[in-house]
N, C-alpha and C. Protein backbone atom coordinates (compact mmCIF):
# COMPACT_ATOMS: atom_id res chain seq x y z
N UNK A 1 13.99 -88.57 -3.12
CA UNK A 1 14.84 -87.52 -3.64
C UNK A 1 14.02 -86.49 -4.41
N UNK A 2 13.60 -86.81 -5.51
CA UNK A 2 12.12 -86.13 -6.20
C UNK A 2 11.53 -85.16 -5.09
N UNK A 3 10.83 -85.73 -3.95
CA UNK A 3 10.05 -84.56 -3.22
C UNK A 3 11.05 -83.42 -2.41
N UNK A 4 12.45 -84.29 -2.31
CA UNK A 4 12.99 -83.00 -1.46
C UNK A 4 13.47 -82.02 -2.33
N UNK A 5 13.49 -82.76 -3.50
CA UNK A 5 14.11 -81.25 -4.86
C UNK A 5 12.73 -80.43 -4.90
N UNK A 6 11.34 -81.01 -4.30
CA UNK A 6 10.37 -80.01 -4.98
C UNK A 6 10.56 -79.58 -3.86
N UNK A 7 10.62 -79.64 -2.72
CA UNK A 7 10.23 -79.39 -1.46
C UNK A 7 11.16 -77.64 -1.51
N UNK A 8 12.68 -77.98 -2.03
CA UNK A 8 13.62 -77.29 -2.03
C UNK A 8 13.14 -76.11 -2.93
N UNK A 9 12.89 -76.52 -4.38
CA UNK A 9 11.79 -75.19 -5.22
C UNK A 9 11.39 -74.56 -4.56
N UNK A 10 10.30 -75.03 -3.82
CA UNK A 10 9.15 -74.45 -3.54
C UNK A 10 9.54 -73.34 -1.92
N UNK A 11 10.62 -73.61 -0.87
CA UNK A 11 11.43 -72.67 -0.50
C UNK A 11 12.07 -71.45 -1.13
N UNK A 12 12.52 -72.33 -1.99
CA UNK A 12 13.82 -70.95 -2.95
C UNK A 12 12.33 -70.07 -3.65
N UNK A 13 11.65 -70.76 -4.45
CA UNK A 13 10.67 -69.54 -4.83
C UNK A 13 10.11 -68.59 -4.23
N UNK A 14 9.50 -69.25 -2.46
CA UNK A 14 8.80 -68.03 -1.51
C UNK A 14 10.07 -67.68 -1.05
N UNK A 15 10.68 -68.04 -1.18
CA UNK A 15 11.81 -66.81 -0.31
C UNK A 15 12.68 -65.82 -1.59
N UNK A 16 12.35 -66.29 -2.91
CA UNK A 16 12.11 -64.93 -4.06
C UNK A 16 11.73 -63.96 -3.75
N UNK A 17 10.18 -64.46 -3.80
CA UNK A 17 8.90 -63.72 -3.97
C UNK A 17 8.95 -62.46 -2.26
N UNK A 18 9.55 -63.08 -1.10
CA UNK A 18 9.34 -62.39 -0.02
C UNK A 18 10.67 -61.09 -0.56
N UNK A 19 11.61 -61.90 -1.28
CA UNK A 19 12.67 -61.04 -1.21
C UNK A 19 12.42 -59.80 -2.14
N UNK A 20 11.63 -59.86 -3.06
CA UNK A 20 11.14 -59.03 -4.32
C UNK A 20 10.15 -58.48 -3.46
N UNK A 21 9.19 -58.42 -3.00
CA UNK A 21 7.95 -57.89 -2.10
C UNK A 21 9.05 -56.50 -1.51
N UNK A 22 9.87 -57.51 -0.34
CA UNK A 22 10.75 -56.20 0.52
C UNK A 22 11.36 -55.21 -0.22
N UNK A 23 11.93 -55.47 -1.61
CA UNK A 23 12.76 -55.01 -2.14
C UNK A 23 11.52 -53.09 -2.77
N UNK A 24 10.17 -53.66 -3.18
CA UNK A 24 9.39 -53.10 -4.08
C UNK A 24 8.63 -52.01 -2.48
N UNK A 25 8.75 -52.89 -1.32
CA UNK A 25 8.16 -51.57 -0.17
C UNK A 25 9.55 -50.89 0.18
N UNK A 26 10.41 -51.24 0.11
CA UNK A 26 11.64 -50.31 0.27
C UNK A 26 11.91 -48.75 -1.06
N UNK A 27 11.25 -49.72 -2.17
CA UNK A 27 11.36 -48.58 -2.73
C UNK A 27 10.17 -47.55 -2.95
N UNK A 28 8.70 -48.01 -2.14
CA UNK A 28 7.79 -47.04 -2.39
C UNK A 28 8.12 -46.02 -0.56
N UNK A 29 8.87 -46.96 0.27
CA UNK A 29 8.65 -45.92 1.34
C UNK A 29 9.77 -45.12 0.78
N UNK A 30 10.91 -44.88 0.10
CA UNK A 30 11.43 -44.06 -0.56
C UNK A 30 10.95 -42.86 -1.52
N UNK A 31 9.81 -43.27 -1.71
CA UNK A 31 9.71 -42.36 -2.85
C UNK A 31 8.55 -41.56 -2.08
N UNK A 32 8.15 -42.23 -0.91
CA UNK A 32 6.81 -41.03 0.09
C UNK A 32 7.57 -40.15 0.92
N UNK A 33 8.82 -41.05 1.55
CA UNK A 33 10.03 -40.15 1.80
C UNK A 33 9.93 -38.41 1.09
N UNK A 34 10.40 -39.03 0.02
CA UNK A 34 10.59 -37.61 -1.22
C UNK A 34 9.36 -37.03 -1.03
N UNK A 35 8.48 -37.41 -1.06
CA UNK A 35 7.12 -36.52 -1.21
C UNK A 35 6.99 -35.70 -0.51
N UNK A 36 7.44 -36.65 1.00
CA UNK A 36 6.56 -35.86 2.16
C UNK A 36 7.74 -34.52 2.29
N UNK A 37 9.13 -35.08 1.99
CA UNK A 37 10.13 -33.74 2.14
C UNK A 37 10.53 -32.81 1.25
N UNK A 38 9.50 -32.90 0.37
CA UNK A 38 10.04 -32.01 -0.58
C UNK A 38 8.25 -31.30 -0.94
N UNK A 39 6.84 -31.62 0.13
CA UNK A 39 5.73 -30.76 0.14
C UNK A 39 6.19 -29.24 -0.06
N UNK A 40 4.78 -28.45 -0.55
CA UNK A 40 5.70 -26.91 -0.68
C UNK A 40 4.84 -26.46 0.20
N UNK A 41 5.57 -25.62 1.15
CA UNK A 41 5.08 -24.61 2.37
C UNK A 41 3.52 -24.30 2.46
N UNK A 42 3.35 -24.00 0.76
CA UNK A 42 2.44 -23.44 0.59
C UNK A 42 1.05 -24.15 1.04
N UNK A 43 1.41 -25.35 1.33
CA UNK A 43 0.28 -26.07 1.83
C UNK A 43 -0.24 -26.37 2.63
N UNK A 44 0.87 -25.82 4.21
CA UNK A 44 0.67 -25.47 5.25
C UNK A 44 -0.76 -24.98 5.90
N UNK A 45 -1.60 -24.80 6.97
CA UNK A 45 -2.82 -23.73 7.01
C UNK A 45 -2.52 -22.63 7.07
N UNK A 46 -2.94 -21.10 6.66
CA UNK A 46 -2.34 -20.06 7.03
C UNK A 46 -2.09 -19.40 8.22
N UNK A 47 -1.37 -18.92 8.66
CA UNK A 47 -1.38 -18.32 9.75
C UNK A 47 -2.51 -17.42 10.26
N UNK A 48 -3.20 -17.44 11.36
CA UNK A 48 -3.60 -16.44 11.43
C UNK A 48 -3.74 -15.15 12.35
N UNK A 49 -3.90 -14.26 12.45
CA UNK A 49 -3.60 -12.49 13.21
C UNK A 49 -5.11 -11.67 13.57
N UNK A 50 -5.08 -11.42 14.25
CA UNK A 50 -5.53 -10.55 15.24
C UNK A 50 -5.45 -9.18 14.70
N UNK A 51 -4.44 -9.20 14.18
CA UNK A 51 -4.09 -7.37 13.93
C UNK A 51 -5.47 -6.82 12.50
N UNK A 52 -5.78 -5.60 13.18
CA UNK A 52 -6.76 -4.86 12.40
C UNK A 52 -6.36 -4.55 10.94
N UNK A 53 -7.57 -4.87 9.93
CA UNK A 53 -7.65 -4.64 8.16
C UNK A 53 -7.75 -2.92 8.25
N UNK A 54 -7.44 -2.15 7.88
CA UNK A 54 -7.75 -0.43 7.12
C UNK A 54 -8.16 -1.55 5.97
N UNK A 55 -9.74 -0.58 5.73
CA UNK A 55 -10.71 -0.50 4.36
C UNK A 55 -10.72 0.50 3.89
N UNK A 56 -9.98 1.44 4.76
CA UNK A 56 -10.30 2.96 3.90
C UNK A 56 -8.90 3.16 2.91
N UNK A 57 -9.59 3.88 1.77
CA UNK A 57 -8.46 3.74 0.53
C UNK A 57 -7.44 4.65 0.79
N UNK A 58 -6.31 4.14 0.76
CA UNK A 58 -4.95 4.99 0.95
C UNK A 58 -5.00 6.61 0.36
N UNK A 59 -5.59 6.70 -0.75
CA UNK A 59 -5.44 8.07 -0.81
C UNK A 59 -5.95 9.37 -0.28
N UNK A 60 -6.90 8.77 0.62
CA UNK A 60 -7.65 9.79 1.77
C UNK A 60 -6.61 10.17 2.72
N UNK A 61 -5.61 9.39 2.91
CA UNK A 61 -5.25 9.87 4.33
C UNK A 61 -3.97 10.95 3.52
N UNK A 62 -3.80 10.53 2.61
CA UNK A 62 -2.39 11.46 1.66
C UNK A 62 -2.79 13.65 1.72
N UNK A 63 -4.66 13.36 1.14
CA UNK A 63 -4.88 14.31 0.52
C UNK A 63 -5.78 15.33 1.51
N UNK A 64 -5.45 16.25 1.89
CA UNK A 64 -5.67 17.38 3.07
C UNK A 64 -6.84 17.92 2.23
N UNK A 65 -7.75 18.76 3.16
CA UNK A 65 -8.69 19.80 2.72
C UNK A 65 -8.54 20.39 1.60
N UNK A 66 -9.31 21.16 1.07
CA UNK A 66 -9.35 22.15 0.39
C UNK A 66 -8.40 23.36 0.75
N UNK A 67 -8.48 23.35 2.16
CA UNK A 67 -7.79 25.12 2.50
C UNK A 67 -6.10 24.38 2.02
N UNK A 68 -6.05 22.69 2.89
CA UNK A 68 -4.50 22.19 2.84
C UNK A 68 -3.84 22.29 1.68
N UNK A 69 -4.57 21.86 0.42
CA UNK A 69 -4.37 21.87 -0.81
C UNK A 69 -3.88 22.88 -1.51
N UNK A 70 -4.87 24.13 -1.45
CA UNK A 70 -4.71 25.25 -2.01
C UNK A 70 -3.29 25.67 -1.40
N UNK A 71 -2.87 25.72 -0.06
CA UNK A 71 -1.57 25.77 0.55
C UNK A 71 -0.72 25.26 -0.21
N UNK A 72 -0.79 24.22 -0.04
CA UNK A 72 0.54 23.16 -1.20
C UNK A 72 0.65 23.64 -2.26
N UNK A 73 -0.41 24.18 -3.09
CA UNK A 73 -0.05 23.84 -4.28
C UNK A 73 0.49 25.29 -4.92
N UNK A 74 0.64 26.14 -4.21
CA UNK A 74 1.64 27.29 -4.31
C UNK A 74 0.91 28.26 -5.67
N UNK A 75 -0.03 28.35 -6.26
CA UNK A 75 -0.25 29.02 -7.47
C UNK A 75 -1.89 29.92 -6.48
N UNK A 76 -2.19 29.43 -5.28
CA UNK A 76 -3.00 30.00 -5.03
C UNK A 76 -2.94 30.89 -3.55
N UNK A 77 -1.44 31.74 -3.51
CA UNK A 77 -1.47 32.28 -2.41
C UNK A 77 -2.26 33.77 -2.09
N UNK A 78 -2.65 34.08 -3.16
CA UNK A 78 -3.69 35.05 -3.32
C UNK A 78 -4.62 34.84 -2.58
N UNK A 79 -5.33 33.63 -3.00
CA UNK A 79 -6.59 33.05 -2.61
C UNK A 79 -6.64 32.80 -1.19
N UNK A 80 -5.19 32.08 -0.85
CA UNK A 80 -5.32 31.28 0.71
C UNK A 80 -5.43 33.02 1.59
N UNK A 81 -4.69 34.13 1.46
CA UNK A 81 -4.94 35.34 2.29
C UNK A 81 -6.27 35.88 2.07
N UNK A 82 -6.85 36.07 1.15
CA UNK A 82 -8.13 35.84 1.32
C UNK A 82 -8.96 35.35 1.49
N UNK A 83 -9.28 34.35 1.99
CA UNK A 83 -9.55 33.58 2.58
C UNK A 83 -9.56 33.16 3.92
N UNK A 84 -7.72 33.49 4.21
CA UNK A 84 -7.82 33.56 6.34
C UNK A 84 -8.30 34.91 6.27
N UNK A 85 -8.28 35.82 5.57
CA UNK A 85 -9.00 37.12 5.87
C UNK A 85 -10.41 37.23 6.29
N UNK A 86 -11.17 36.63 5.52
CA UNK A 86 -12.60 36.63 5.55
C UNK A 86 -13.08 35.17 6.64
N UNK A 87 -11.76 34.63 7.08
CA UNK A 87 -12.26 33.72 8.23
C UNK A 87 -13.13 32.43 7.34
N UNK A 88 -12.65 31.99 6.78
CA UNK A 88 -13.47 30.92 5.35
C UNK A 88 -12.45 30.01 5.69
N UNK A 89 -11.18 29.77 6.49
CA UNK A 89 -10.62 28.88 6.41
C UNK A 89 -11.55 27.37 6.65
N UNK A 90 -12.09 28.06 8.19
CA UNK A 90 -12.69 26.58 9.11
C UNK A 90 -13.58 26.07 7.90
N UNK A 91 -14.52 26.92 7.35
CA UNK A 91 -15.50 26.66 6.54
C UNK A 91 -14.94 25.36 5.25
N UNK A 92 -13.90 25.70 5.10
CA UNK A 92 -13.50 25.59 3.42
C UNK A 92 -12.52 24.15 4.11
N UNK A 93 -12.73 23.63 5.37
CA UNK A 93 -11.87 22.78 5.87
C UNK A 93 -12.90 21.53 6.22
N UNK A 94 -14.18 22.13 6.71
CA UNK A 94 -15.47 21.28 7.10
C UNK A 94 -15.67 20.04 5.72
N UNK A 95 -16.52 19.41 6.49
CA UNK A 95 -16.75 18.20 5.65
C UNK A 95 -17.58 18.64 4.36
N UNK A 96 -18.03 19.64 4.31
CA UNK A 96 -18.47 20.07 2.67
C UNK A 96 -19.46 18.45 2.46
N UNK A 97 -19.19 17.89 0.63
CA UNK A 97 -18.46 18.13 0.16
C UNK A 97 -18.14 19.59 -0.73
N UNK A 98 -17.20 20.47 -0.86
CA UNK A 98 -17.23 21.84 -1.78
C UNK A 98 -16.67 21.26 -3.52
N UNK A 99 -17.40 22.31 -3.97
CA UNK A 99 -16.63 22.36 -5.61
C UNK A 99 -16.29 23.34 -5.68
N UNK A 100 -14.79 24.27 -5.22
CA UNK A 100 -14.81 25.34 -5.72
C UNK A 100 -13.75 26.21 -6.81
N UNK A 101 -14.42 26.57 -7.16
CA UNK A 101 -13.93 27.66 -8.56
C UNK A 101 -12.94 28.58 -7.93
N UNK A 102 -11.32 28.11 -8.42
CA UNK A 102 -9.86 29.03 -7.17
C UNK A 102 -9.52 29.94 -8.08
N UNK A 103 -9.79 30.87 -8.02
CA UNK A 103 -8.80 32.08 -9.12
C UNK A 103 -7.06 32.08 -8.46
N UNK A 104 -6.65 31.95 -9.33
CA UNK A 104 -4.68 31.92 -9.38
C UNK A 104 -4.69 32.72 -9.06
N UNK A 105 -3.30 33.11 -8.39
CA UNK A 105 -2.50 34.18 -8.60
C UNK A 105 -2.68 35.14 -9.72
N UNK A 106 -2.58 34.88 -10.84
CA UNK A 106 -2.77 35.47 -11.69
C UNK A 106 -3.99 36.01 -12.22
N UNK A 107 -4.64 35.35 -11.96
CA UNK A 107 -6.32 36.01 -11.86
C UNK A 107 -6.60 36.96 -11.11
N UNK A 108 -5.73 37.19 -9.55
CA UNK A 108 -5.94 38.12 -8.77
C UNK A 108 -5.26 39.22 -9.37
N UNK A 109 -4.17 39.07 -9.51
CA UNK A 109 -3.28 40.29 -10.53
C UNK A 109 -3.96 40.88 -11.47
N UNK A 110 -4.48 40.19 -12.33
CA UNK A 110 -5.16 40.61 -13.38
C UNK A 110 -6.47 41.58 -12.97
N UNK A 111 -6.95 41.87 -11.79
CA UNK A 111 -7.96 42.86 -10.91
C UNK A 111 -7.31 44.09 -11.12
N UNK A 112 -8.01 45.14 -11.45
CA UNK A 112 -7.80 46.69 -11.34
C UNK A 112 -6.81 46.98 -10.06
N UNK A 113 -6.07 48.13 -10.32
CA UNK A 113 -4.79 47.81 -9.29
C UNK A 113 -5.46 48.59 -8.01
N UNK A 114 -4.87 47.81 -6.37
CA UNK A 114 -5.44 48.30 -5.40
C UNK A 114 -6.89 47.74 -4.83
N UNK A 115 -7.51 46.71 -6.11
CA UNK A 115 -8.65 45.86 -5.62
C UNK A 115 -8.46 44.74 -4.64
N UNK A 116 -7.39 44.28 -4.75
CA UNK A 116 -7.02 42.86 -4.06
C UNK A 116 -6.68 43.88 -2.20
N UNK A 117 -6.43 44.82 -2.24
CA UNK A 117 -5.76 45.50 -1.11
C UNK A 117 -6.78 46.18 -0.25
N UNK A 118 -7.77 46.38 -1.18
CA UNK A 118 -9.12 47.09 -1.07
C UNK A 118 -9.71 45.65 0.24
N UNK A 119 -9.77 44.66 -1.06
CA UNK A 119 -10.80 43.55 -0.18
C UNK A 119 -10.66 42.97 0.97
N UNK A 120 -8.69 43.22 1.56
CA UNK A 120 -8.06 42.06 2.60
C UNK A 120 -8.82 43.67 3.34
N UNK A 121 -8.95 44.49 3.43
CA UNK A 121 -9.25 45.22 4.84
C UNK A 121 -10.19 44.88 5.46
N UNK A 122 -9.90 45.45 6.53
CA UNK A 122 -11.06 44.32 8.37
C UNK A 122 -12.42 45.17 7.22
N UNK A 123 -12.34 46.13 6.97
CA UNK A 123 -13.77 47.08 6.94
C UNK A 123 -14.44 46.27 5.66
N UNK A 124 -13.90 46.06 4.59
CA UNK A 124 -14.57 44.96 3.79
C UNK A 124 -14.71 43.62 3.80
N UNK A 125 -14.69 43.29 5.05
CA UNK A 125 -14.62 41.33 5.06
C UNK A 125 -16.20 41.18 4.62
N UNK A 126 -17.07 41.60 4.38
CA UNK A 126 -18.43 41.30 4.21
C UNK A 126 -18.61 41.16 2.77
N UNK A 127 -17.75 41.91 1.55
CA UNK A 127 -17.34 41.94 1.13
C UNK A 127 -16.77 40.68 0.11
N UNK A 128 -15.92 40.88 0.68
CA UNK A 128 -14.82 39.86 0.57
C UNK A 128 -15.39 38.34 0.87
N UNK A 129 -16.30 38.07 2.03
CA UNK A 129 -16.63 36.68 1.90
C UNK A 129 -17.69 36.72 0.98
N UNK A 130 -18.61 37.11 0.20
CA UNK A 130 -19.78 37.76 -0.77
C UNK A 130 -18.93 37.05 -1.83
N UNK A 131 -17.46 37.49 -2.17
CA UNK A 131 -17.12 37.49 -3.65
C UNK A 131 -16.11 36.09 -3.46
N UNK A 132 -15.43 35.45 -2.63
CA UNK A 132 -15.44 33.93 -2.36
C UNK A 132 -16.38 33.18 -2.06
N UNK A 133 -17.37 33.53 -1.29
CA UNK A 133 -18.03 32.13 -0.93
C UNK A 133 -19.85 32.13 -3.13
N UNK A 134 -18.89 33.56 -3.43
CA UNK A 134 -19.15 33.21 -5.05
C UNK A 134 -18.56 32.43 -5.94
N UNK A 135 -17.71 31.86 -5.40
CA UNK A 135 -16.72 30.89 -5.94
C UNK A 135 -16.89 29.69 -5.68
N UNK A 136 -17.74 29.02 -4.61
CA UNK A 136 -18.04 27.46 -4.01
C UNK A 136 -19.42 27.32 -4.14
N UNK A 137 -19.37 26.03 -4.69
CA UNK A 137 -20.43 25.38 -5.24
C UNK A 137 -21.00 24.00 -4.06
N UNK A 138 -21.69 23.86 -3.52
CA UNK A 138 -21.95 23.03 -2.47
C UNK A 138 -22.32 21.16 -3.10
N UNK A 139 -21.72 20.72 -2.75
CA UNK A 139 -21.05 19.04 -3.37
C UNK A 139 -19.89 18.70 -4.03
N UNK A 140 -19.53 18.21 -4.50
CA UNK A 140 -18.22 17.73 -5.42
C UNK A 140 -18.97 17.24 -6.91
N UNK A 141 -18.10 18.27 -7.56
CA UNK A 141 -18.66 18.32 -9.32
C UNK A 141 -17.51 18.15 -10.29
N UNK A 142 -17.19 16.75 -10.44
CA UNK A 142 -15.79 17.09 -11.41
C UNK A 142 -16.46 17.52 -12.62
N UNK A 143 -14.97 17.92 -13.55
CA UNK A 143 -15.07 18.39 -14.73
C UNK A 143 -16.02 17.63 -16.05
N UNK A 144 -15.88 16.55 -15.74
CA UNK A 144 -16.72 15.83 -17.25
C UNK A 144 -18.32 15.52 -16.50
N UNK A 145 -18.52 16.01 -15.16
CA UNK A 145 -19.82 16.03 -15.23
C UNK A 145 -20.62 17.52 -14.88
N UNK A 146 -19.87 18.75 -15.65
CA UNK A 146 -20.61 19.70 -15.47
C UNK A 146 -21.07 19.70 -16.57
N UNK A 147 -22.26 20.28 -16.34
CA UNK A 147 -23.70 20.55 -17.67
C UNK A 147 -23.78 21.82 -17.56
N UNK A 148 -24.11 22.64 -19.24
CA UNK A 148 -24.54 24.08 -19.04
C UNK A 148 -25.79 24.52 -18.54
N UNK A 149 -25.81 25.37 -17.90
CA UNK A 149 -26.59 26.22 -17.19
C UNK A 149 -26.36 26.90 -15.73
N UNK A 150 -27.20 27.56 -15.15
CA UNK A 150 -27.13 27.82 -14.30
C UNK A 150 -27.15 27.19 -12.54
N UNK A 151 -25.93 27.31 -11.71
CA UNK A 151 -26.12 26.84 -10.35
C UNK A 151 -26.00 27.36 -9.42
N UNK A 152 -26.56 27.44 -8.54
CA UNK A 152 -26.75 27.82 -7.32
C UNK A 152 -24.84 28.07 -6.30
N UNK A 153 -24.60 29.03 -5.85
CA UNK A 153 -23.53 28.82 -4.67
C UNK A 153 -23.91 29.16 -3.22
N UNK A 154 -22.45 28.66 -3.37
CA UNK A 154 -22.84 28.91 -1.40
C UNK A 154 -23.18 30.46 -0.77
N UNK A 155 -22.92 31.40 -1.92
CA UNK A 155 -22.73 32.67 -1.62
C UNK A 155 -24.78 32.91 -1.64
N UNK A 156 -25.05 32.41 -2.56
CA UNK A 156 -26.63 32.24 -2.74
C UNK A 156 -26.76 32.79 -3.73
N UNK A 157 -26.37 33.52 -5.02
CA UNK A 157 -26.41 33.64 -6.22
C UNK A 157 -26.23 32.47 -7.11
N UNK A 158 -26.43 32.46 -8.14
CA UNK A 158 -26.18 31.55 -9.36
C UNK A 158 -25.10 32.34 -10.03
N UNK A 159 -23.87 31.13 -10.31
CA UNK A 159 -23.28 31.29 -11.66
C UNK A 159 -23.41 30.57 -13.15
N UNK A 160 -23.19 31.04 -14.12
CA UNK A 160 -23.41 30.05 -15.36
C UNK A 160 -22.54 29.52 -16.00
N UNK A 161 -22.61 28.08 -15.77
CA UNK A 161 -21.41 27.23 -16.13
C UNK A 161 -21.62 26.17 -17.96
N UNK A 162 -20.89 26.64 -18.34
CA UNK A 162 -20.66 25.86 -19.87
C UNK A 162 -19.78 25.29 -20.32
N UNK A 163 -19.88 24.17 -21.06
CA UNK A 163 -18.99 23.54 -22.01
C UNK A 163 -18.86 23.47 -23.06
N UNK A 164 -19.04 24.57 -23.51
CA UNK A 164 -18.55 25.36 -25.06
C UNK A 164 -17.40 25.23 -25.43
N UNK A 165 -16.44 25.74 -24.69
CA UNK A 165 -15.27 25.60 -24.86
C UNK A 165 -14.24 25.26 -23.86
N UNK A 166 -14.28 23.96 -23.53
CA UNK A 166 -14.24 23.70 -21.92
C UNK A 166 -15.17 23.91 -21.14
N UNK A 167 -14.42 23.76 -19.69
CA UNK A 167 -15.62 24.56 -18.53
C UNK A 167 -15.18 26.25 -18.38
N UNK A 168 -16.14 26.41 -18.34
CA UNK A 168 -16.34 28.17 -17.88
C UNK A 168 -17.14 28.01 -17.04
N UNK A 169 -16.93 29.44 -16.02
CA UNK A 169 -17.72 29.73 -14.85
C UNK A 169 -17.93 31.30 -15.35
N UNK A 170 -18.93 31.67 -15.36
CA UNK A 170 -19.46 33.16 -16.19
C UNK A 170 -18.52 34.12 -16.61
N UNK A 171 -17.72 33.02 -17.60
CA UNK A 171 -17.02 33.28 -18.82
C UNK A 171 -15.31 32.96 -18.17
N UNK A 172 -14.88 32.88 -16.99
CA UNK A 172 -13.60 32.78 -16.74
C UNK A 172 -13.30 30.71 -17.26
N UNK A 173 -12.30 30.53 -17.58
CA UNK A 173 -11.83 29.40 -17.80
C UNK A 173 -11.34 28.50 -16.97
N UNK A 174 -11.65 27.13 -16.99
CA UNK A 174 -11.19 26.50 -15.69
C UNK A 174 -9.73 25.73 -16.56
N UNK A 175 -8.75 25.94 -15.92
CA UNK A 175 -7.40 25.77 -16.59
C UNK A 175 -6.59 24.58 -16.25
N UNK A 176 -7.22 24.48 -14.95
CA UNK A 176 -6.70 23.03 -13.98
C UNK A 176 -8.39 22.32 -13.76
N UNK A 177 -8.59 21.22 -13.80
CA UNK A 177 -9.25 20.83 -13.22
C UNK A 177 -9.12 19.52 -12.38
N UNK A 178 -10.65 19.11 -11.63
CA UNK A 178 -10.13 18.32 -10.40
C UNK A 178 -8.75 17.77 -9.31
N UNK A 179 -8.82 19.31 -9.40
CA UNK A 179 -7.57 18.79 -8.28
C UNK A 179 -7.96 18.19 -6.65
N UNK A 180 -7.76 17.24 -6.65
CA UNK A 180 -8.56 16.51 -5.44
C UNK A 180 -8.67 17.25 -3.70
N UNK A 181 -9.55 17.14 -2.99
CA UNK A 181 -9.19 17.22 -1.50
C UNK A 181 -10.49 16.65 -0.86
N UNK A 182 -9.56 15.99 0.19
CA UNK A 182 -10.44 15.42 1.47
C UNK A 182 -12.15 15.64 1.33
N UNK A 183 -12.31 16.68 1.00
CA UNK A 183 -13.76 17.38 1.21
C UNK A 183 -14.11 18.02 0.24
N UNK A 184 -13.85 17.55 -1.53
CA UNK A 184 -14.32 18.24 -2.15
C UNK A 184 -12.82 17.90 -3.38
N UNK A 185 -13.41 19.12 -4.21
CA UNK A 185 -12.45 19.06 -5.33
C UNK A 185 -12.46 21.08 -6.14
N UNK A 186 -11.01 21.12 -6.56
CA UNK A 186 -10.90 22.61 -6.46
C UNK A 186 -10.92 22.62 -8.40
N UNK A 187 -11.05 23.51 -9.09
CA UNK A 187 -10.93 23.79 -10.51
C UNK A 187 -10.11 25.38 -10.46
N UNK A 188 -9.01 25.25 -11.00
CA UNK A 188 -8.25 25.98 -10.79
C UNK A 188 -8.84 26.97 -12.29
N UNK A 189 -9.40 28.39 -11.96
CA UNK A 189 -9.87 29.36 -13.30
C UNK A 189 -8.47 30.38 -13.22
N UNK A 190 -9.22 30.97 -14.73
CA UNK A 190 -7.66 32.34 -14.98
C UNK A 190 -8.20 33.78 -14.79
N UNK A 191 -9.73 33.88 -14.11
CA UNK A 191 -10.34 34.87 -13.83
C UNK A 191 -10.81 35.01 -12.41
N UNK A 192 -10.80 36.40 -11.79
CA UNK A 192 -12.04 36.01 -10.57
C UNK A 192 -13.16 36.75 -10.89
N UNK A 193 -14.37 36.11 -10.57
CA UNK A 193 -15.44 36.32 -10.79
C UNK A 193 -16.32 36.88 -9.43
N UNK A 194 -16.96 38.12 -9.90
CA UNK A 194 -17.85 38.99 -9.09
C UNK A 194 -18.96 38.69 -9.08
N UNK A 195 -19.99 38.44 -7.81
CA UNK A 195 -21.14 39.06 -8.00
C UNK A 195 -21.63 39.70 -8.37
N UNK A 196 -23.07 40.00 -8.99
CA UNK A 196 -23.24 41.18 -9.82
C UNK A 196 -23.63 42.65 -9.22
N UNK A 197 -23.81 42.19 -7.63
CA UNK A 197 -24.28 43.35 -7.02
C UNK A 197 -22.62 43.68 -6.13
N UNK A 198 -21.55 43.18 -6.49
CA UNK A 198 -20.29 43.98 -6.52
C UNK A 198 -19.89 44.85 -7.13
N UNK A 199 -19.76 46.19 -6.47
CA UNK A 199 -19.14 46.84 -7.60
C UNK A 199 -17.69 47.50 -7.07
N UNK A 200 -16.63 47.12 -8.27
CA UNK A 200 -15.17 47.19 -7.74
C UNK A 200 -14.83 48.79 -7.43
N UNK A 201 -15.64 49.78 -8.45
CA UNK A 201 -15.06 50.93 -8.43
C UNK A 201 -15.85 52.09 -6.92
N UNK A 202 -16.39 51.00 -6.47
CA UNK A 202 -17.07 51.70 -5.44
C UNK A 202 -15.78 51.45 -4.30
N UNK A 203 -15.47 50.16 -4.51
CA UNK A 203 -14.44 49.21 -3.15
C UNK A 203 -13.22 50.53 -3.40
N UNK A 204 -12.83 50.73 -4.59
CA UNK A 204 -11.62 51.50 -4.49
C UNK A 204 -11.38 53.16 -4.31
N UNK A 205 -13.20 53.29 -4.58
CA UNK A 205 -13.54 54.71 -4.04
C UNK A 205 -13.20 55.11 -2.66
């Protein structure tokens, strides 16, 4: 009797122990369950594409030439007719880079009366490109890196530029500066400035 009561223990205990075992993998495949369904996407490999990167910086493709610019920006329609006048468009559109010095509207006004009317004629375009292409400076020069003295233009004279009191270009004021384009950068002055071997009262003679 003795051995079949141990005999009987020793059943009921392994069939505990098997029953506690099943009970403890039932609850870990539960909880890998959860794991595996509740992973975040993010761990996925990424997808990957074929389709072409742009490296070039978005604001190139926004910002047009020099000639486009001066168009837009409506304070320089003075400038833009002088300019298709003297045939400076293509020029002022080329890859440069230009720095150039734009007299306003109001800078042109401010000319002895009949000068601005003088310069658009076919007979003075020689003229007329002489006293713009006195206005462009060959590279791109923003405002906090002009130094005083004298520089060279595209016209082939020197003007003299200072920061005395601001920038000046031989003495007119630059009122706007760096206004951006494709090929350069424009400084909007409140004067236009002559060559020295221009002389106005001859143009209106």
């Amino acid at each position: 009797m003795k051995r079949t009561t141990t005999t009987r223990l020793s059943v009921g205990l392994v069939a505990g122990l098997l029953a506690l075992t099943a009970c403890g993998s039932d609850g870990d495949d539960g909880a890998e369950a959860t794991t595996e369904t509740e992973a975040p996407a993010a761990t996925e490999a990424p997808v990957e594409t074929d389709a072409p990167v742009d490296t070039e910086p978005m604001e190139d493709a926004a910002v047009g030439t020099i000639v486009d610019v001066a168009v837009a920006n409506g304070s320089f329609n003075t400038l833009v007719a002088a300019v298709t006048a003297a045939d400076l468009a293509e020029t002022l559109s080329s890859a440069g880079p230009f720095t150039v010095f734009a007299p306003t509207d109001d800078a042109f006004a401010a000319l002895p009366d009949g000068l601005v009317d003088a310069l658009l004629l076919p007979e003075n375009k020689d003229v007329l490109v002489k006293i713009l292409t006195y206005h462009v400076v060959s590279g791109e020069v923003m405002a906090a890196d002009v130094t005083d003295g004298d520089v060279a233009t595209v016209e082939g004279q020197t003007v003299a530029l200072s920061t005395a009191d601001g920038v000046t270009v031989n003495g007119a004021t630059v009122i706007i500066a760096d206004v951006p384009a494709s090929n350069g950068v424009i400084h909007a002055i409140d004067a236009v400035i002559l060559p020295p071997d221009v002389d106005p009262a001859a143009l209106l003679g």
